[in-house]
N, C-alpha and C. Protein backbone atom coordinates (compact mmCIF):
# COMPACT_ATOMS: atom_id res chain seq x y z
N UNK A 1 81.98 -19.71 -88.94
CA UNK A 1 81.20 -18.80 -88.12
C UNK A 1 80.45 -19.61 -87.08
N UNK A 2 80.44 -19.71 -85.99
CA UNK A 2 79.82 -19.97 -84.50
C UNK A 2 78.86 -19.38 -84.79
N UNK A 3 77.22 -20.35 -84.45
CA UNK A 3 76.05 -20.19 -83.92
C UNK A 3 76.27 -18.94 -82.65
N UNK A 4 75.26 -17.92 -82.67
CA UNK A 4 75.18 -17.22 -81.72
C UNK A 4 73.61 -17.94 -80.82
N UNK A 5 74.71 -17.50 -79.48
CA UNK A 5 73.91 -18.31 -78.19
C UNK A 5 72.51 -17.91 -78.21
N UNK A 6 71.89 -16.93 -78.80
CA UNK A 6 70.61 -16.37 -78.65
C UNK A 6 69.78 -16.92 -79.61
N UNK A 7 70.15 -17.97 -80.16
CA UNK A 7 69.34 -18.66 -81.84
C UNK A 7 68.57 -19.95 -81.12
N UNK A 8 68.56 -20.11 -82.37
CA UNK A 8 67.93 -21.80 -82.39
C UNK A 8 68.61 -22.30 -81.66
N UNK A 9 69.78 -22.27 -81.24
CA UNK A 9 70.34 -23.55 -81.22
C UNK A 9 71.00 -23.41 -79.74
N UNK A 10 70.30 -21.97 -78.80
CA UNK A 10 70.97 -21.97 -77.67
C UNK A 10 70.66 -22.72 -77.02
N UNK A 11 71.64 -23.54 -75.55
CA UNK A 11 71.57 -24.56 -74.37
C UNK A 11 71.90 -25.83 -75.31
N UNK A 12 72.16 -26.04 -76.50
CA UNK A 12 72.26 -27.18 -77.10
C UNK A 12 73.92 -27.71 -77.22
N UNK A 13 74.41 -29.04 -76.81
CA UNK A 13 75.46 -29.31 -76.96
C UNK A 13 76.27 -28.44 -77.79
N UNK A 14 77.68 -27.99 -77.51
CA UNK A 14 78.56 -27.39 -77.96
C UNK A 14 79.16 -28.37 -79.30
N UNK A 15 79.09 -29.57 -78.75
CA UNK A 15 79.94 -29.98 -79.99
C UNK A 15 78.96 -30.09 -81.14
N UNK A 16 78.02 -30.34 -80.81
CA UNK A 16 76.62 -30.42 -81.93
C UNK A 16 76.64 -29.50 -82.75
N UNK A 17 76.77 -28.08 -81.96
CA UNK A 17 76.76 -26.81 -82.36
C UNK A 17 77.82 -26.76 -83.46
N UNK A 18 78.78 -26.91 -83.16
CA UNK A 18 79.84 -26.78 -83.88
C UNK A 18 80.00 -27.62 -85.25
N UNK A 19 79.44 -28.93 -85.16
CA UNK A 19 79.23 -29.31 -86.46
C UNK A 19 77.77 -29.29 -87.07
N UNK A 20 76.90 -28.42 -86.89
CA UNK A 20 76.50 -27.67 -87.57
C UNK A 20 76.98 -26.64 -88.08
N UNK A 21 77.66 -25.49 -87.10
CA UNK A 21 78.57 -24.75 -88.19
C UNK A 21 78.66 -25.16 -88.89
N UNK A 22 79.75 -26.28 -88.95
CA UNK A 22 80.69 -26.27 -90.55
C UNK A 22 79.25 -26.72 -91.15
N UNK A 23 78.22 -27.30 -91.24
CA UNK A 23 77.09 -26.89 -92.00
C UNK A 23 76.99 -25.82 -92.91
N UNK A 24 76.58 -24.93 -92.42
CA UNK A 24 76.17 -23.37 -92.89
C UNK A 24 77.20 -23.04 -93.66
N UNK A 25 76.19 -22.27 -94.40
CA UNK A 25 76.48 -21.32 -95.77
C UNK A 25 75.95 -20.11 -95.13
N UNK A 26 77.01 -19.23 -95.23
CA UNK A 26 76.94 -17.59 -95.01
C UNK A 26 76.45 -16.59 -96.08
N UNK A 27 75.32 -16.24 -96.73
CA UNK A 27 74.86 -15.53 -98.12
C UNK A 27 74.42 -14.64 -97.78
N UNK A 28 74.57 -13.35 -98.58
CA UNK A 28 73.86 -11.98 -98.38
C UNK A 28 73.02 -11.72 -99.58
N UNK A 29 71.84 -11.48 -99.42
CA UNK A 29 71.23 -10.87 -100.62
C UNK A 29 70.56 -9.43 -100.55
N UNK A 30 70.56 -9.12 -102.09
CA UNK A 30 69.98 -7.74 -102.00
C UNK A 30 68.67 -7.62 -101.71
N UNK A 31 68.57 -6.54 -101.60
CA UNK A 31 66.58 -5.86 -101.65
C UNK A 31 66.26 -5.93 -102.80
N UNK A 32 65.06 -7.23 -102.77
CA UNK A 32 63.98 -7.84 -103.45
C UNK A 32 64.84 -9.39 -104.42
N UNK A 33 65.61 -9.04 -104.12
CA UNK A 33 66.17 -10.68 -104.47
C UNK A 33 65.24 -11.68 -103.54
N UNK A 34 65.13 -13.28 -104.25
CA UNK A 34 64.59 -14.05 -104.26
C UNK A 34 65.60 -15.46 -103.56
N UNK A 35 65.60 -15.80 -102.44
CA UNK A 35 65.80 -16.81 -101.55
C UNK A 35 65.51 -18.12 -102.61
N UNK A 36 63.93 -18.07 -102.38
CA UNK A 36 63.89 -19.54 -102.88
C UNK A 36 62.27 -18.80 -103.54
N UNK A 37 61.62 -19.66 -104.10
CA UNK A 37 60.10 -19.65 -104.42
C UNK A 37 59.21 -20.76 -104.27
N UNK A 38 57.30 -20.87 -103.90
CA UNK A 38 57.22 -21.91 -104.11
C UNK A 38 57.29 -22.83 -105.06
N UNK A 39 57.42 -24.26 -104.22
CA UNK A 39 57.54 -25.08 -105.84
C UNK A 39 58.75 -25.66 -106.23
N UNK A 40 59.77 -24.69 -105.26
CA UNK A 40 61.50 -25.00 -105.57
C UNK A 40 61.93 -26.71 -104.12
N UNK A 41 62.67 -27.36 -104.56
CA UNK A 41 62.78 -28.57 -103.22
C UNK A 41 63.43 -27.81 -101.91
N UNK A 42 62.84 -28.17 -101.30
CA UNK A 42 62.74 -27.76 -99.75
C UNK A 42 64.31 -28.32 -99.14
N UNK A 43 65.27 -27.99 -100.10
CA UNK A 43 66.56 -28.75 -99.15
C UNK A 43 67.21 -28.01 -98.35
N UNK A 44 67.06 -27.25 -98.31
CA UNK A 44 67.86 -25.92 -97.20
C UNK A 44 66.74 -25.32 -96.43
N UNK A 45 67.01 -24.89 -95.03
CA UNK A 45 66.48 -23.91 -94.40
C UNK A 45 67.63 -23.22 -93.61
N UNK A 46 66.74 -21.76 -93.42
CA UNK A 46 67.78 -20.62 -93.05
C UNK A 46 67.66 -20.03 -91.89
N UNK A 47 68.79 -18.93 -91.38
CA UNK A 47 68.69 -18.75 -89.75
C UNK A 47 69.13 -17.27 -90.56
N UNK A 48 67.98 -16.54 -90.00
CA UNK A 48 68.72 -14.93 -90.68
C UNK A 48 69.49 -14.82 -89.60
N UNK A 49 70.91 -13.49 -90.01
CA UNK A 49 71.59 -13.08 -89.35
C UNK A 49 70.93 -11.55 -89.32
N UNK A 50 70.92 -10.77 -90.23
CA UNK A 50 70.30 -9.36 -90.53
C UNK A 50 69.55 -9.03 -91.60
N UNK A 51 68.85 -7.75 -91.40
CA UNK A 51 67.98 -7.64 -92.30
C UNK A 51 66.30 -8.40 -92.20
N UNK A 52 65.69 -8.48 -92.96
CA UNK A 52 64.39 -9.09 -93.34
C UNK A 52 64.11 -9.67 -94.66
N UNK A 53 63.24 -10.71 -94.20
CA UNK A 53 63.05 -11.54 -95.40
C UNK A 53 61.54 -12.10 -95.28
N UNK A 54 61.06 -11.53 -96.55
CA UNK A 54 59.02 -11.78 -95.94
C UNK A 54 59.32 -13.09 -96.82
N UNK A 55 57.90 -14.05 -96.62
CA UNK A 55 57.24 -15.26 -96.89
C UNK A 55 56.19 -14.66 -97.57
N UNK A 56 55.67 -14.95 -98.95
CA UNK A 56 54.95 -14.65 -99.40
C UNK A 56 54.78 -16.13 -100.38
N UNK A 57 53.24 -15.88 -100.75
CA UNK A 57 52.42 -16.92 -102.00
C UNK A 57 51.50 -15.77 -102.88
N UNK A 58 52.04 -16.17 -104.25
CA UNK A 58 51.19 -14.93 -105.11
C UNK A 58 51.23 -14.01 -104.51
N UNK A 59 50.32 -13.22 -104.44
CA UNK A 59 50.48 -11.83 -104.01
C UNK A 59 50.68 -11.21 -102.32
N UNK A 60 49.74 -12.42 -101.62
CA UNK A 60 50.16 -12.46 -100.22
C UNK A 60 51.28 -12.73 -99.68
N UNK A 61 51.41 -11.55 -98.70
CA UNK A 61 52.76 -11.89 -97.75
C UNK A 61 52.10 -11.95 -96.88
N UNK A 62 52.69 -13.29 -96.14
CA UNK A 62 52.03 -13.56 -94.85
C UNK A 62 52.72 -13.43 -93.54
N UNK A 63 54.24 -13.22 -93.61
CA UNK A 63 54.98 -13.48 -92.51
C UNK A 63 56.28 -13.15 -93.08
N UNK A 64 56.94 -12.12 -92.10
CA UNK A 64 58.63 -11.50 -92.19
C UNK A 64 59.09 -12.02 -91.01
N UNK A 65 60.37 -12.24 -91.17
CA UNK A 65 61.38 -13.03 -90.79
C UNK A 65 62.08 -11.80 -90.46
N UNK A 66 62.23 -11.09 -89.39
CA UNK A 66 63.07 -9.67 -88.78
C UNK A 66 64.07 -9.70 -87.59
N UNK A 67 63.97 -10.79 -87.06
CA UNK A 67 64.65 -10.90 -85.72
C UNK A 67 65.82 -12.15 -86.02
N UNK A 68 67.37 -11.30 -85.83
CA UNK A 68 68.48 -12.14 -85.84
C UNK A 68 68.21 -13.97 -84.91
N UNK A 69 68.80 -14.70 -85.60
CA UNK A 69 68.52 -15.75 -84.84
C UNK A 69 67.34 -16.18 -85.43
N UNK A 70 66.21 -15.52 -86.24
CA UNK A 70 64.91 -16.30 -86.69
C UNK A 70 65.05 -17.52 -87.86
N UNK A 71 64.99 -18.80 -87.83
CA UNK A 71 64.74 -19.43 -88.71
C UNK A 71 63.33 -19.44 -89.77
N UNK A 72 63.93 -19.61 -90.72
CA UNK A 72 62.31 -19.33 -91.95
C UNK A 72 63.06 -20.93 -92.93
N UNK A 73 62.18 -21.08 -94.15
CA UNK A 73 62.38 -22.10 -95.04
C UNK A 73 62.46 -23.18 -94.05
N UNK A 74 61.45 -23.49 -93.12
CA UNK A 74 60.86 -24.48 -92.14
C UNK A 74 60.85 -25.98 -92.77
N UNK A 75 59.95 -25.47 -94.23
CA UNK A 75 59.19 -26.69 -94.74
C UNK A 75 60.03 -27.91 -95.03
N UNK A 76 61.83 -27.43 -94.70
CA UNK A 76 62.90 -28.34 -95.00
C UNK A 76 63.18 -29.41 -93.58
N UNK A 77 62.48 -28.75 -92.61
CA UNK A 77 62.43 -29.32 -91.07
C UNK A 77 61.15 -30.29 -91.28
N UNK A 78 60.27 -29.91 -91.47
CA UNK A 78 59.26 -30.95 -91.73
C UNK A 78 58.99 -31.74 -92.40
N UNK A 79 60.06 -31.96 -93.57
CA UNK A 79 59.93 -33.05 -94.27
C UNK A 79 59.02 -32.71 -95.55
N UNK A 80 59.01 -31.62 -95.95
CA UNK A 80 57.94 -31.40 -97.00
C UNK A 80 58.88 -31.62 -98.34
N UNK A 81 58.71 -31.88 -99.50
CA UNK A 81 59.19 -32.12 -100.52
C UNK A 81 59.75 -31.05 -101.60
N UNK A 82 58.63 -29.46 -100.87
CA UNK A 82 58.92 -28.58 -102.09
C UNK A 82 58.54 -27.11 -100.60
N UNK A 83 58.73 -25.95 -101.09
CA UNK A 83 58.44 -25.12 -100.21
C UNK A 83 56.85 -24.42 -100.50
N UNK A 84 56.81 -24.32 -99.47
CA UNK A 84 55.14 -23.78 -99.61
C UNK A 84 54.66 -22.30 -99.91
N UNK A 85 55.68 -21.71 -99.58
CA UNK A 85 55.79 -20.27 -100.13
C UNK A 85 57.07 -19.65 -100.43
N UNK A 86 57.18 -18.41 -101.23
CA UNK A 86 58.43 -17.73 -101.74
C UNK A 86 59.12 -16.93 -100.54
N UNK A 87 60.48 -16.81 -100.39
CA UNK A 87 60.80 -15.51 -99.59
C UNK A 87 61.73 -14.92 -100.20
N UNK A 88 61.38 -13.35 -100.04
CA UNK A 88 62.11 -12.58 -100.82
C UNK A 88 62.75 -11.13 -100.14
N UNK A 89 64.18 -10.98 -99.97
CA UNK A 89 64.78 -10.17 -98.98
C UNK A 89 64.25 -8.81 -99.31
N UNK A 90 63.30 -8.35 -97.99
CA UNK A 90 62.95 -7.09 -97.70
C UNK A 90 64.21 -5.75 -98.08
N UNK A 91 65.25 -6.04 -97.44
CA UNK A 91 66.21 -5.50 -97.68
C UNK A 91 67.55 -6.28 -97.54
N UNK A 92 68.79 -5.16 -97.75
CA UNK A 92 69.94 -6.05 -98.37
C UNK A 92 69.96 -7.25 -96.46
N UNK A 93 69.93 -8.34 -96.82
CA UNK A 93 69.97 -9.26 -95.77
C UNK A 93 70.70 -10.28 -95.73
N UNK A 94 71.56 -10.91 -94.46
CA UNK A 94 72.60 -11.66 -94.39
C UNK A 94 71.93 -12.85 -93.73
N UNK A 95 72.08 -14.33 -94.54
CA UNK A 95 71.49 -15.56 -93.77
C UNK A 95 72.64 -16.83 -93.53
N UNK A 96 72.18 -17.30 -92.84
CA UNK A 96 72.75 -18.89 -92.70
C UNK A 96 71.86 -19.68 -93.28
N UNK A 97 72.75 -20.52 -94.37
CA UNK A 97 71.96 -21.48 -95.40
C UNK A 97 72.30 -23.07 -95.24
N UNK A 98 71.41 -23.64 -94.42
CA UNK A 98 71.87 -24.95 -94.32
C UNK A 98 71.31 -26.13 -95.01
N UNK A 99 72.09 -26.88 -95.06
CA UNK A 99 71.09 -28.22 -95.78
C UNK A 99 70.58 -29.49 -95.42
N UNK A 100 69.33 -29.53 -95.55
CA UNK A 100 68.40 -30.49 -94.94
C UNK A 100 68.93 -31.39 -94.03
N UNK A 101 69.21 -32.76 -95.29
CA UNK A 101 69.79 -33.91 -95.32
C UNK A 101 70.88 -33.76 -94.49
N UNK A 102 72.47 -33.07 -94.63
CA UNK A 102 72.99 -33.56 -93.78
C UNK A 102 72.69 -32.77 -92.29
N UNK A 103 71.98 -31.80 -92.06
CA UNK A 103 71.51 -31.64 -90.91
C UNK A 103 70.46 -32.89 -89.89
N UNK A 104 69.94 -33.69 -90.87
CA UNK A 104 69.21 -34.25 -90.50
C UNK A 104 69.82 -35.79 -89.97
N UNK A 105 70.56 -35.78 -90.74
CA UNK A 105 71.73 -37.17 -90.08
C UNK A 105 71.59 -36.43 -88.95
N UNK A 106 72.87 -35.07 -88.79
CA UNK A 106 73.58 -34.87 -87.23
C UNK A 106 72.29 -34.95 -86.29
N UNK A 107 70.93 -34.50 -86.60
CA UNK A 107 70.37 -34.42 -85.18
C UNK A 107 69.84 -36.04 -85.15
N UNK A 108 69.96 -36.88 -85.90
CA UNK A 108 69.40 -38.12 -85.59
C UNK A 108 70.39 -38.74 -84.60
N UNK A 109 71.41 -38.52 -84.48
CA UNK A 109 72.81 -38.80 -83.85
C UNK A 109 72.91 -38.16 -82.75
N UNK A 110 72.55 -37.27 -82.22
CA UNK A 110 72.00 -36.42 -81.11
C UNK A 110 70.42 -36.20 -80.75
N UNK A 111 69.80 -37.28 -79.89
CA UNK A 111 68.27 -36.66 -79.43
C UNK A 111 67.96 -36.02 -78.67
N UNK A 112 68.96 -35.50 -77.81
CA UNK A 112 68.20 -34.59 -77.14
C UNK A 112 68.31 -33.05 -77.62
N UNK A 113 69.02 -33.10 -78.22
CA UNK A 113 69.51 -32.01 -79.11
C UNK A 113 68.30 -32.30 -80.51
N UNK A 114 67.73 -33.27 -80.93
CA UNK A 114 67.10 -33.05 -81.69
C UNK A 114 65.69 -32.58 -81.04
N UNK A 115 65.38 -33.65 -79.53
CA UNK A 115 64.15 -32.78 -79.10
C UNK A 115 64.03 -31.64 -78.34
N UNK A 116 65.37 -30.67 -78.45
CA UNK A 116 65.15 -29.51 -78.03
C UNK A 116 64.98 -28.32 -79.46
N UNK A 117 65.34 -28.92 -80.24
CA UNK A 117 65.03 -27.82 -81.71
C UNK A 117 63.77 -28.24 -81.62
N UNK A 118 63.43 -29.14 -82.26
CA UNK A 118 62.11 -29.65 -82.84
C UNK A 118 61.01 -28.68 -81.52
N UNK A 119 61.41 -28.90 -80.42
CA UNK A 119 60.34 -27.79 -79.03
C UNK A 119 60.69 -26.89 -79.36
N UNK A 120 61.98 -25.86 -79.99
CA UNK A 120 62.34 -24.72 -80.20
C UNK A 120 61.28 -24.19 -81.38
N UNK A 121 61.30 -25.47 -82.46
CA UNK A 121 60.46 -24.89 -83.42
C UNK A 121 58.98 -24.65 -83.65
N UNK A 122 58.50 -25.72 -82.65
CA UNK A 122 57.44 -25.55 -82.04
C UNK A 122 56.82 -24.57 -81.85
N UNK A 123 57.43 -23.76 -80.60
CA UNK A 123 57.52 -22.52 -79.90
C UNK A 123 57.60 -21.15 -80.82
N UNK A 124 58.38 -21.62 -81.82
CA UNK A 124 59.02 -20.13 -83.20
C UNK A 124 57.58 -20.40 -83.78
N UNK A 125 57.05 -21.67 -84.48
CA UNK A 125 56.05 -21.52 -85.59
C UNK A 125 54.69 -21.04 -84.82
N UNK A 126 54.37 -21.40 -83.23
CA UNK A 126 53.39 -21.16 -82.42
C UNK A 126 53.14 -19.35 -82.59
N UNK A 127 54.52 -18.99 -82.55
CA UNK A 127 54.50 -17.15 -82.33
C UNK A 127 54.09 -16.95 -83.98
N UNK A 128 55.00 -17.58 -84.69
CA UNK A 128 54.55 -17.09 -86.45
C UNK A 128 53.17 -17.21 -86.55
N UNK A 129 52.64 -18.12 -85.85
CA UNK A 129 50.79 -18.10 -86.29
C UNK A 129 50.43 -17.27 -85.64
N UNK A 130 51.05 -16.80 -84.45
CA UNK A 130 49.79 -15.91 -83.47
C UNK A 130 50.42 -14.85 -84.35
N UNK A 131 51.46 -13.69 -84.79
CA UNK A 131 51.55 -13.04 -85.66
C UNK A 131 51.01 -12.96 -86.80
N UNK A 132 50.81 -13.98 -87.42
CA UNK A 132 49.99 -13.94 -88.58
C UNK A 132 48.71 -13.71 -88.22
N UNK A 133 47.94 -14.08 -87.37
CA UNK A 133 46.40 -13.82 -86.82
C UNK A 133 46.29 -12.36 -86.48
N UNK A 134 47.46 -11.94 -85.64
CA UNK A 134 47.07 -10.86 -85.18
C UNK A 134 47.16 -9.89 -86.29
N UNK A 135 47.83 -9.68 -87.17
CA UNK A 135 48.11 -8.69 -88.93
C UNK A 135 47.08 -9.22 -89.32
N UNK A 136 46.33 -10.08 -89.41
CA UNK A 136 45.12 -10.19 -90.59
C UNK A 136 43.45 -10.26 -89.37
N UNK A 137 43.74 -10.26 -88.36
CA UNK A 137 42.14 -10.24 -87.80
C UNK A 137 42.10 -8.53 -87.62
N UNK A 138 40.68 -8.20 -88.21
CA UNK A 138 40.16 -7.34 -88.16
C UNK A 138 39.35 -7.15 -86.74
């Protein structure tokens, strides 16, 4: 399955693109199935295709993942060891499941392609906080 041009990964080398494909894992889960939880190792992060998938800790949900092309399970981009919160599919939802490590070779092997995600993600986690501010300020 080909990255669609409207994701993460648009304006970025084609061939890059492409071996990330063969990366990805294509998974669908049902409504209220469980992605990952915190606490689980942070080796995959995901690019929804459809559907929704909230971020939640204990009882708080802090942030849904609704827009095709959105990456969530971040904490595998940053180098964190374990994930910081659970996500669990809002409804039945289709993702791209990739894995850390060898993602993390290919963009070391490509920099400008690595410093256009890394600004991409920038830009995605900048909007996730101002979303999150704006749902919880009274």
């Amino acid at each position: 399955m080909l990255l669609k041009q409207g994701d993460l990964f648009w304006g970025m080398n084609i061939d890059f693109v492409k071996k990330v494909t063969d990366q990805t894992e294509h998974i669908s889960y049902k409504e209220g199935e469980k992605l990952f939880k915190v606490g689980d190792p942070a080796s995959f992060f995901y690019i929804l295709l459809k559907g929704s998938v909230t971020m939640e800790r204990g009882r708080g949900r802090w942030y849904t993942a609704k827009h095709a092309g959105e990456l969530f399970g971040w904490s595998a981009l940053i180098h964190r060891d374990d994930f910081a919160a659970s996500a669990v599919a809002d409804m039945d939802s289709e993702v791209l499941k990739i894995e850390r490590d060898p993602f993390l070779e290919l963009l070391e092997s490509s920099p400008p392609d690595k410093a256009q995600l890394y600004e991409k993600l920038a830009r995605m986690l900048g909007n996730q906080l101002l979303d999150v501010y704006m749902n919880t300020a009274s």
